[in-house]
C-alpha atoms as a PDB file:
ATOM      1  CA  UNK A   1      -1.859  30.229  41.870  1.00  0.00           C
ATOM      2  CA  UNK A   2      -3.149  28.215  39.397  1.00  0.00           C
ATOM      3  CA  UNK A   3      -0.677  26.584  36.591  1.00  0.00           C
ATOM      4  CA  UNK A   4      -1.297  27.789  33.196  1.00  0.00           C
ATOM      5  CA  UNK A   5      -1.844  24.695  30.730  1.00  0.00           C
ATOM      6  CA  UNK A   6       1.463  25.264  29.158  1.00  0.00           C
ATOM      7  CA  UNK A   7       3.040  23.858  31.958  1.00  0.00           C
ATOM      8  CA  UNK A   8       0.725  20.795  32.956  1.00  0.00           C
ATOM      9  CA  UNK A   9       1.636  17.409  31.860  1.00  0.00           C
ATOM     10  CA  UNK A  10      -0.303  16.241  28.745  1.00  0.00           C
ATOM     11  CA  UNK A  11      -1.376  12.928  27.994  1.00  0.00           C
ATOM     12  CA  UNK A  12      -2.664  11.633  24.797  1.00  0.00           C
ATOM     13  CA  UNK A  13      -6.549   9.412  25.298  1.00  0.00           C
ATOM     14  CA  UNK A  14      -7.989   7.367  23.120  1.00  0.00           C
ATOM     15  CA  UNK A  15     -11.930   8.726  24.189  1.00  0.00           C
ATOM     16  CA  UNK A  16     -13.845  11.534  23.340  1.00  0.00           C
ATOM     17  CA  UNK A  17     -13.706  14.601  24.817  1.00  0.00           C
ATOM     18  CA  UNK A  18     -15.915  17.061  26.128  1.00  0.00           C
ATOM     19  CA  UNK A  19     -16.920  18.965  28.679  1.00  0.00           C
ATOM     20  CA  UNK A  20     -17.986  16.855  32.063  1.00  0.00           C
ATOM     21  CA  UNK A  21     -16.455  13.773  29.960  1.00  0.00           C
ATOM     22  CA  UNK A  22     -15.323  10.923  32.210  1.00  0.00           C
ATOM     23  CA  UNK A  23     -11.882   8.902  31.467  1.00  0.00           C
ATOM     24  CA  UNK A  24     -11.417   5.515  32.874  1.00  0.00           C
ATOM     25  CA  UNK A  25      -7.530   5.072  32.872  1.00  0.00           C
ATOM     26  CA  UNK A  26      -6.021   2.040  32.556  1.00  0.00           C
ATOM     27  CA  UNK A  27      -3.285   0.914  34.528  1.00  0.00           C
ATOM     28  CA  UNK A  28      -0.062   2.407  32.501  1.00  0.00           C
ATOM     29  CA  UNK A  29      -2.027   5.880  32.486  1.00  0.00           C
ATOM     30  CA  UNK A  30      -2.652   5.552  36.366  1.00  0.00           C
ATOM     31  CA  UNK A  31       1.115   4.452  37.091  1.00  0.00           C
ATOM     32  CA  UNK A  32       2.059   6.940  34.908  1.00  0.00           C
ATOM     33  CA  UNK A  33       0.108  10.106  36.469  1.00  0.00           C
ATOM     34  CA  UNK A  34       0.100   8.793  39.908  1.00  0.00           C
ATOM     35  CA  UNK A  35       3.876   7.597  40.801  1.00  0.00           C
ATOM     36  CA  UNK A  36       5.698   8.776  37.928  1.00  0.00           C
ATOM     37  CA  UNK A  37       3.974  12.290  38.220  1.00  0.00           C
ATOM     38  CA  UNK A  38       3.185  12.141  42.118  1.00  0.00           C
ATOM     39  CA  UNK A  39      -0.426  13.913  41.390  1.00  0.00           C
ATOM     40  CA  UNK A  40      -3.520  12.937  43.492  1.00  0.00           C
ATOM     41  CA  UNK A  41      -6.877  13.999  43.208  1.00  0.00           C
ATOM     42  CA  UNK A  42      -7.796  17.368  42.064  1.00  0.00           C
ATOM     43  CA  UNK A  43      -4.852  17.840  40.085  1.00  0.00           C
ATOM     44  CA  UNK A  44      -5.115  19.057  37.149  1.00  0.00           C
ATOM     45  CA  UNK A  45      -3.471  17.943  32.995  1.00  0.00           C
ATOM     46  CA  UNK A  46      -4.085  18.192  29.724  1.00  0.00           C
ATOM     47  CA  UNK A  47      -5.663  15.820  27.789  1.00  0.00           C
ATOM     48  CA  UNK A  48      -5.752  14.986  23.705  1.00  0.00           C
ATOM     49  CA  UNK A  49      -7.028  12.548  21.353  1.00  0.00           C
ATOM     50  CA  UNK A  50      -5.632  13.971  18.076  1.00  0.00           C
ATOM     51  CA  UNK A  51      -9.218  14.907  16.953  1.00  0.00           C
ATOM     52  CA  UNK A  52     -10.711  17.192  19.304  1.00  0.00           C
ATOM     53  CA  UNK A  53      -8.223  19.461  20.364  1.00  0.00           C
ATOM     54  CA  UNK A  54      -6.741  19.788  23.732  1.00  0.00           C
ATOM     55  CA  UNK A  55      -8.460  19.940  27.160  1.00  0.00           C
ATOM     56  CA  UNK A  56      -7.689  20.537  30.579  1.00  0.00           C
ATOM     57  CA  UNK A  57      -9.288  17.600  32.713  1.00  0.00           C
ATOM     58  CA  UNK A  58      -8.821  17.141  36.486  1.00  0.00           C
ATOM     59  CA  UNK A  59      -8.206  14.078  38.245  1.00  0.00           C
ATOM     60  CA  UNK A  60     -11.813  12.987  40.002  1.00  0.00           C
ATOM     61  CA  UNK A  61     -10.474   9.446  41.301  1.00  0.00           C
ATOM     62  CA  UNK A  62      -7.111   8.597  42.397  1.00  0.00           C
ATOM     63  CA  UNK A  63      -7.756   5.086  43.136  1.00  0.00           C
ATOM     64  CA  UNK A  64      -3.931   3.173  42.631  1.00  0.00           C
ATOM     65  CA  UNK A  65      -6.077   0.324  40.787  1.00  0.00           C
ATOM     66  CA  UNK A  66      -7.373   2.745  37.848  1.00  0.00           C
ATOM     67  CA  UNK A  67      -7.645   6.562  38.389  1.00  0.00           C
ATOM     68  CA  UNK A  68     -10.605   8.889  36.197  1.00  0.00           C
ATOM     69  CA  UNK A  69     -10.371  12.347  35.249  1.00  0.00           C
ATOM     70  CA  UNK A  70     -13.101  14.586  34.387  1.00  0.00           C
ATOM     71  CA  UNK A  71     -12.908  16.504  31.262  1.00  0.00           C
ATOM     72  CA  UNK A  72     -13.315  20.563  32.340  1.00  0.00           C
ATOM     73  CA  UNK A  73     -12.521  22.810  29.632  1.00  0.00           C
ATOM     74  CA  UNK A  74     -10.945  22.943  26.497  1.00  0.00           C
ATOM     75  CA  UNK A  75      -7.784  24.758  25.736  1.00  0.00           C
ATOM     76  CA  UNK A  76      -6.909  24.619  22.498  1.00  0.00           C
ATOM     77  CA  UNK A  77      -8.632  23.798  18.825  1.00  0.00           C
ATOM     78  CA  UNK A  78      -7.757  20.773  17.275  1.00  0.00           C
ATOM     79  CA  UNK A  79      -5.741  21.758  14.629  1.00  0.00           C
ATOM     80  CA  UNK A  80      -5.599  20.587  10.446  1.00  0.00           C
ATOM     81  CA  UNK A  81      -3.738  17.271   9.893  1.00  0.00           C
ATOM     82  CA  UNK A  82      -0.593  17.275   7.969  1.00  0.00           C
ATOM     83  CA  UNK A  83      -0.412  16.902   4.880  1.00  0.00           C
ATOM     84  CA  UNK A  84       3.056  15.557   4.507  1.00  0.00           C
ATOM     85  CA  UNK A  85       3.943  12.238   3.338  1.00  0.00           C
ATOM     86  CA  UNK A  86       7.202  10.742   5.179  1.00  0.00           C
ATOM     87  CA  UNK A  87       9.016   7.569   3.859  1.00  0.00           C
ATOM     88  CA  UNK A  88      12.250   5.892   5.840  1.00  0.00           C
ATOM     89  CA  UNK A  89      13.884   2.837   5.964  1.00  0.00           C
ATOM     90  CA  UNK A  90      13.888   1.680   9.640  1.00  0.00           C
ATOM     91  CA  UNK A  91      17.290   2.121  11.672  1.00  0.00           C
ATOM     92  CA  UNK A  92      18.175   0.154  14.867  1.00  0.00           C
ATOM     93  CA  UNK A  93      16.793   0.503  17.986  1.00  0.00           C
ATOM     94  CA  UNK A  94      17.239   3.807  19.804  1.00  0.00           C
ATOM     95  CA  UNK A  95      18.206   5.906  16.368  1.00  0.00           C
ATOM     96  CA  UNK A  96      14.823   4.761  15.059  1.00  0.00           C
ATOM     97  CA  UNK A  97      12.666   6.106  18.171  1.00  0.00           C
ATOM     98  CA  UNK A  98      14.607   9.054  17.728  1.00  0.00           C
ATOM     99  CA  UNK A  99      13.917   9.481  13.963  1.00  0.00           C
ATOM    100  CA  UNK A 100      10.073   8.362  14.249  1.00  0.00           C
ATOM    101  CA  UNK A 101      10.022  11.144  17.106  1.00  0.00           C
ATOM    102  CA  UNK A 102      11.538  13.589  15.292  1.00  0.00           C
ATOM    103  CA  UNK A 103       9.399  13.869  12.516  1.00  0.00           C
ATOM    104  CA  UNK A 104       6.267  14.014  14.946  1.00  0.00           C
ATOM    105  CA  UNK A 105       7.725  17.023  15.989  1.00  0.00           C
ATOM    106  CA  UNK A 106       8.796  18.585  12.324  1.00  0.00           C
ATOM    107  CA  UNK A 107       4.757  18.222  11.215  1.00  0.00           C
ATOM    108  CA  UNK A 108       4.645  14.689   9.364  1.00  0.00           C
ATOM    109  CA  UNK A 109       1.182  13.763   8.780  1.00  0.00           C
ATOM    110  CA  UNK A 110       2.010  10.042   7.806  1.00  0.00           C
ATOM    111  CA  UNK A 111       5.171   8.076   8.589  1.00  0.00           C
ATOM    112  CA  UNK A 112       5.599   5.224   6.118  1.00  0.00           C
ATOM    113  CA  UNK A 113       8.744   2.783   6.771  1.00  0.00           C
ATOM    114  CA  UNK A 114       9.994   1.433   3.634  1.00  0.00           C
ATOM    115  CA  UNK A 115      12.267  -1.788   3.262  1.00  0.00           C
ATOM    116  CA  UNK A 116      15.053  -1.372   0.681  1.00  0.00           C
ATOM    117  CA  UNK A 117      18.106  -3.399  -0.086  1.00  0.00           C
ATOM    118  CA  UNK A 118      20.039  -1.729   2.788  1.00  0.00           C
ATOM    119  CA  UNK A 119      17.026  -1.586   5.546  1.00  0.00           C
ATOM    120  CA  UNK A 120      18.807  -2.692   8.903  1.00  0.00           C
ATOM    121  CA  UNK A 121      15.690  -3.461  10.412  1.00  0.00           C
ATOM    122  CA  UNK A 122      13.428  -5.453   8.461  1.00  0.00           C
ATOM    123  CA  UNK A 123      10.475  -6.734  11.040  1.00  0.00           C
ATOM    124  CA  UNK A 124       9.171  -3.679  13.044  1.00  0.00           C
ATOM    125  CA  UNK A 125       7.201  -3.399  16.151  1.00  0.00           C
ATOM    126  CA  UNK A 126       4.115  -1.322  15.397  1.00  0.00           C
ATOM    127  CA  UNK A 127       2.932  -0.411  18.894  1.00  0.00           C
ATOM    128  CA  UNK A 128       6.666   0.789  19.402  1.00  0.00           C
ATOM    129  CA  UNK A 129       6.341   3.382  16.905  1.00  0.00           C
ATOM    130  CA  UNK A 130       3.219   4.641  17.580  1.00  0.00           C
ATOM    131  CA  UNK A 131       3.619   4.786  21.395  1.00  0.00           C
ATOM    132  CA  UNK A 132       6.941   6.847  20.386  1.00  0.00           C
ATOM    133  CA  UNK A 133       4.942   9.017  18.015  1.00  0.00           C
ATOM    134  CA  UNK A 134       2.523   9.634  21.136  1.00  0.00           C
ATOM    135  CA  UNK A 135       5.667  10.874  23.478  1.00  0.00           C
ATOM    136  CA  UNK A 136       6.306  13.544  21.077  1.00  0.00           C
ATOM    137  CA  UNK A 137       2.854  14.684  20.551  1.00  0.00           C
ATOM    138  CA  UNK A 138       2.967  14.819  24.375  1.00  0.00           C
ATOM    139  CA  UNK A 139       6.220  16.773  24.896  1.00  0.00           C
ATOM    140  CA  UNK A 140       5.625  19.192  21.764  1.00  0.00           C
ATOM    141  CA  UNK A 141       2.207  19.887  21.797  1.00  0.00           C
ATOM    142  CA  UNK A 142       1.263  18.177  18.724  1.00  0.00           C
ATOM    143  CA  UNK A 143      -2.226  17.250  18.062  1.00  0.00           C
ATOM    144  CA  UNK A 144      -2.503  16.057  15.156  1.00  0.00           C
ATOM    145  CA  UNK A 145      -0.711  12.511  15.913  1.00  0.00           C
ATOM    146  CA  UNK A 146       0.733  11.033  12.670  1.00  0.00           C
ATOM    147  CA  UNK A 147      -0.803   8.171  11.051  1.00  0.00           C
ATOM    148  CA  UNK A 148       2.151   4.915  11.377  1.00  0.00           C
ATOM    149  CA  UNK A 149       1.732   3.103   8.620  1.00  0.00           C
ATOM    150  CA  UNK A 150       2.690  -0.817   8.205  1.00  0.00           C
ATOM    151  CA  UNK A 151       6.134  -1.379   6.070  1.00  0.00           C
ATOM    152  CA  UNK A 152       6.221  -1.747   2.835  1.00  0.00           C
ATOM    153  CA  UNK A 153       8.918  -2.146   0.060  1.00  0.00           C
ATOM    154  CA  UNK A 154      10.024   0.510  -2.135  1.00  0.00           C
ATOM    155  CA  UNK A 155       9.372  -1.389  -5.289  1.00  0.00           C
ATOM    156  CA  UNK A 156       5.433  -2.255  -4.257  1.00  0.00           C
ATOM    157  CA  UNK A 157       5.416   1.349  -3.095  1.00  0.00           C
ATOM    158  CA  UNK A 158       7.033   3.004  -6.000  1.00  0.00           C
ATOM    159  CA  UNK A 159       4.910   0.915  -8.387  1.00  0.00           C
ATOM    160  CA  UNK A 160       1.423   2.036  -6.460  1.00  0.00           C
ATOM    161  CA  UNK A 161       2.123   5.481  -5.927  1.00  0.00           C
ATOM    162  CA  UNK A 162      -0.357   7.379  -8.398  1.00  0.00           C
ATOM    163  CA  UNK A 163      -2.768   4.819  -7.791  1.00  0.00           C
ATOM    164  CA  UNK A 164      -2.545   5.510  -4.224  1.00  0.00           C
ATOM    165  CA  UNK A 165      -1.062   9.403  -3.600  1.00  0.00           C
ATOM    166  CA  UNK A 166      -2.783  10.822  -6.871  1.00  0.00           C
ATOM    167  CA  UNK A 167      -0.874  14.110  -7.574  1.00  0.00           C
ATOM    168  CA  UNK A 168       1.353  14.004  -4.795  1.00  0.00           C
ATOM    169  CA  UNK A 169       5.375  14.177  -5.693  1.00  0.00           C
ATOM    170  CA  UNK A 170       7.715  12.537  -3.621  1.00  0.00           C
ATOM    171  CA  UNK A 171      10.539  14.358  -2.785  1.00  0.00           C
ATOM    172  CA  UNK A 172      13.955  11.869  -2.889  1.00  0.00           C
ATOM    173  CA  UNK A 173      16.886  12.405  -0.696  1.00  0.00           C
ATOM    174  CA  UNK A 174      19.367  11.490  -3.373  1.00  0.00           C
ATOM    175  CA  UNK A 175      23.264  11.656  -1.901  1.00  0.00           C
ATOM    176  CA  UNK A 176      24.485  10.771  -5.462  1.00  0.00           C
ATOM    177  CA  UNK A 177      22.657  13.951  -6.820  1.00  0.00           C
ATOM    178  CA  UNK A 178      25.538  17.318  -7.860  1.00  0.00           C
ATOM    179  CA  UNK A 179      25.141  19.584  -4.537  1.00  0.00           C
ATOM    180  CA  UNK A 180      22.919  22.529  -5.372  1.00  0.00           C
ATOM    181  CA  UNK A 181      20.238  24.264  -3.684  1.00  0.00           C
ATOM    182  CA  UNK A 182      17.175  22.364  -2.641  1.00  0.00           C
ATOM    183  CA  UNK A 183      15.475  25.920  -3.075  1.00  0.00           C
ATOM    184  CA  UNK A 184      15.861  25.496  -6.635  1.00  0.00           C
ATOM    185  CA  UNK A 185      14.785  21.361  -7.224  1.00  0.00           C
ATOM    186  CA  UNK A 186      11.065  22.224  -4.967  1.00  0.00           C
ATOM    187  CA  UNK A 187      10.400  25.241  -6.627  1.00  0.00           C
ATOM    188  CA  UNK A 188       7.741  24.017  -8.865  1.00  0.00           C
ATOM    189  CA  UNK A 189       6.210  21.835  -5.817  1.00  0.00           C
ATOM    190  CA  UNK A 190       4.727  24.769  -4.075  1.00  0.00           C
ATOM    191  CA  UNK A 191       0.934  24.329  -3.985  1.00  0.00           C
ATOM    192  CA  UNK A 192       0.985  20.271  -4.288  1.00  0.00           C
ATOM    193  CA  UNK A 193       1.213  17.523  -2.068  1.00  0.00           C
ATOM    194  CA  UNK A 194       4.024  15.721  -1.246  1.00  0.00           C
ATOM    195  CA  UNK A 195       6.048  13.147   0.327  1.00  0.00           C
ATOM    196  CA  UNK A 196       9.985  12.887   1.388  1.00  0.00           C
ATOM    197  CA  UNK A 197      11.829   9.830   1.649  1.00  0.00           C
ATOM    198  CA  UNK A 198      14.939   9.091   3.415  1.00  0.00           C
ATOM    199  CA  UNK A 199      17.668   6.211   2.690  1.00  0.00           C
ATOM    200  CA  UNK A 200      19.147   3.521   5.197  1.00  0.00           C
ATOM    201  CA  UNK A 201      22.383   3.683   6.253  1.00  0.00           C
ATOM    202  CA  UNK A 202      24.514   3.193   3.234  1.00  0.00           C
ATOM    203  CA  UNK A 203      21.835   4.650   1.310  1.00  0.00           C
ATOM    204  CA  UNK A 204      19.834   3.211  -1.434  1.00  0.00           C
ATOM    205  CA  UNK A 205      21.446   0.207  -3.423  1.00  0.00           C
ATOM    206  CA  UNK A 206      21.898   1.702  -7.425  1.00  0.00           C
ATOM    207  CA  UNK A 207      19.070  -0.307  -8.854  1.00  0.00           C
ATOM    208  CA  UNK A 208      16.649   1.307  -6.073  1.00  0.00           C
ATOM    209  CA  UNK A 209      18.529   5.374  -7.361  1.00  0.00           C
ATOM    210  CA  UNK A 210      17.538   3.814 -10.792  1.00  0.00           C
ATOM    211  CA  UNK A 211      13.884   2.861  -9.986  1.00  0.00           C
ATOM    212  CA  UNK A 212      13.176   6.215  -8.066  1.00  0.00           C
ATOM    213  CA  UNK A 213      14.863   8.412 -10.597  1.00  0.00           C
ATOM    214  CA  UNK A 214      12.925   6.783 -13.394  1.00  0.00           C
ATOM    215  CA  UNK A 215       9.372   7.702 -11.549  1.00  0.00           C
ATOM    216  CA  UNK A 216       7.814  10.254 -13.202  1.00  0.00           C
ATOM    217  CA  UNK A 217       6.436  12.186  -9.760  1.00  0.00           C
ATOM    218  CA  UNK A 218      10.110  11.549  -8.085  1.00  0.00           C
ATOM    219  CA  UNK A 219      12.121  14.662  -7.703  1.00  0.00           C
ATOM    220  CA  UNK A 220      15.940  14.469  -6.210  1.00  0.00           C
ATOM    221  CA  UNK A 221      16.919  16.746  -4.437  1.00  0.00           C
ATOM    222  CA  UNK A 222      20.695  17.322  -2.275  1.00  0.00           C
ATOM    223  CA  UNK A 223      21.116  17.579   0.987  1.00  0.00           C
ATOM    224  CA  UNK A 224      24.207  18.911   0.094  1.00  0.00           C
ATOM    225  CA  UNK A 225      28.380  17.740   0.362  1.00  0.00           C
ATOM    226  CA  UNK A 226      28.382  16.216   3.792  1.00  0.00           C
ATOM    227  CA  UNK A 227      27.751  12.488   4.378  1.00  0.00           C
ATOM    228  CA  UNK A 228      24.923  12.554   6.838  1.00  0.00           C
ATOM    229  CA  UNK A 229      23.743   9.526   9.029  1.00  0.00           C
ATOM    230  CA  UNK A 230      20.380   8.429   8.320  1.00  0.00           C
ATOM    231  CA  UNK A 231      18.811   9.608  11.117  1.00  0.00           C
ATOM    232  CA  UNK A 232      20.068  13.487  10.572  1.00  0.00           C
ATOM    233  CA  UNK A 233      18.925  13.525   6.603  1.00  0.00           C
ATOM    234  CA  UNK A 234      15.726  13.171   7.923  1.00  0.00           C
ATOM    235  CA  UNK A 235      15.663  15.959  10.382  1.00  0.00           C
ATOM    236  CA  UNK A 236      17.859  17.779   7.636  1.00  0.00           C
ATOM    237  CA  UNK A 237      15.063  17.174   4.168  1.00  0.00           C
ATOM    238  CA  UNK A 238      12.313  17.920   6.938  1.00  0.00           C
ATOM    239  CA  UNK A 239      13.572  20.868   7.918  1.00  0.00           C
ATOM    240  CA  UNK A 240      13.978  22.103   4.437  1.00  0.00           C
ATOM    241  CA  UNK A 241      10.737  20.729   3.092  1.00  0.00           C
ATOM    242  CA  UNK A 242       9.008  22.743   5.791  1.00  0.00           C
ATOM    243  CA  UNK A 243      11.218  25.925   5.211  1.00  0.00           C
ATOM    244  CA  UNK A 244      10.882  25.747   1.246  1.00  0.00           C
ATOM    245  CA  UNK A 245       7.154  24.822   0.820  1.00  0.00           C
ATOM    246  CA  UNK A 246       5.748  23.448   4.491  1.00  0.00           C
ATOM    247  CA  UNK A 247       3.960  25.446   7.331  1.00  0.00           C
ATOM    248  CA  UNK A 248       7.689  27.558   8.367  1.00  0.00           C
ATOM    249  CA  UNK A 249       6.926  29.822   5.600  1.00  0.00           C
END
């Protein structure tokens, strides 16, 4: 019987697709599908590109040197981009591929890391993030693959945000901030865009608290009296962006 898509592997092209389309793949794709996977010719996946929605293609070639699929049918319609904005100050290795995947999966549309005082990390490897952001659009079924955008400090970001974001508020994870609901603090926000930041560990120095509370589209918000690790807030504020005014509602 044949296997529905849900349950075929899913890899993430960079090519066009359409029907009868032909994909050369290079040699991670081919190790990938072919030993990792154990499929041979005929078999069939799901392909994406992040624009055109997702297809089931069949593997025409299995040649070890560089196997091609053929593009059969679509499966689903690509869906809207997200909207949301998300800021973080890079973590070490491991916690950061788990952060940057995470909030592939909770619907960021962007994914900004921002160097502040505290930043553990302060030279990042680009092609890390965004191959992590792909494994998540893979395993999730995301496909609309977030945009990763090159680092930048929170002062230079801070001091070109209307410039840049127009209307858009950004939401600040503030630990300092008295514990109330996060219900109330985005209640106004519903209907704009908007962007969410996260701390390092040992959260923002007080001169960066200073800077961001003095920005006239900053809005604090609590993630209430626990001390989280970085990595959680972010889940946490994503979570309750998407629950108070995201795409949970």
């Amino acid at each position: 019987m044949p296997r529905s898509h849900k349950t075929l592997p899913r890899l993430f092209v960079e090519a066009p697709l359409a029907p009868g389309a032909t994909l050369e793949m290079g040699r991670e794709h081919t190790n990938y599908l072919l030993t990792v996977l154990r499929m041979k010719k005929a078999d069939a996946l799901v392909v994406f590109n992040g624009s055109d929605g997702a297809w089931m293609a069949r593997i025409a070639d299995d040649h070890r040197k560089g196997a091609t699929l053929e593009v059969v049918v679509q499966t689903q319609h690509q869906t809207p981009k997200s909207d949301l904005w998300f800021g973080f100050a890079p973590l070490r290795t491991g916690r950061l591929d788990y952060l940057v995947q995470k909030a592939t999966e909770m619907g960021a549309g962007v994914i900004q890391p921002v160097i502040t005082r505290y930043t553990q990390v302060s030279r990042l490897k680009s092609d890390k993030l965004v191959a992590n952001v792909i494994e998540a659009a893979e395993q999730c079924e995301v496909l609309s693959v977030p945009t990763v955008a090159d680092e930048v400090a929170l002062s230079e970001l801070l001091a070109h945000w209307q410039h840049e974001q127009g209307l858009r508020r950004l939401i600040f994870c503030d630990e300092s901030a008295p514990s109330i609901s996060p219900v109330e603090q985005m209640r106004d926000l519903d209907g704009l865009p908007v962007g969410l930041i996260v701390g390092p560990e040992g959260g923002f120095s007080d001169d960066e608290r200073e800077l961001l509370l003095a920005q006239p589209f900053v809005v604090p918000i609590s993630l209430g009296p626990r001390i989280l690790r970085a990595d959680t807030a972010a889940v946490a504020a994503l979570a309750v962006v998407q629950a108070i005014i995201g795409d949970w509602r």
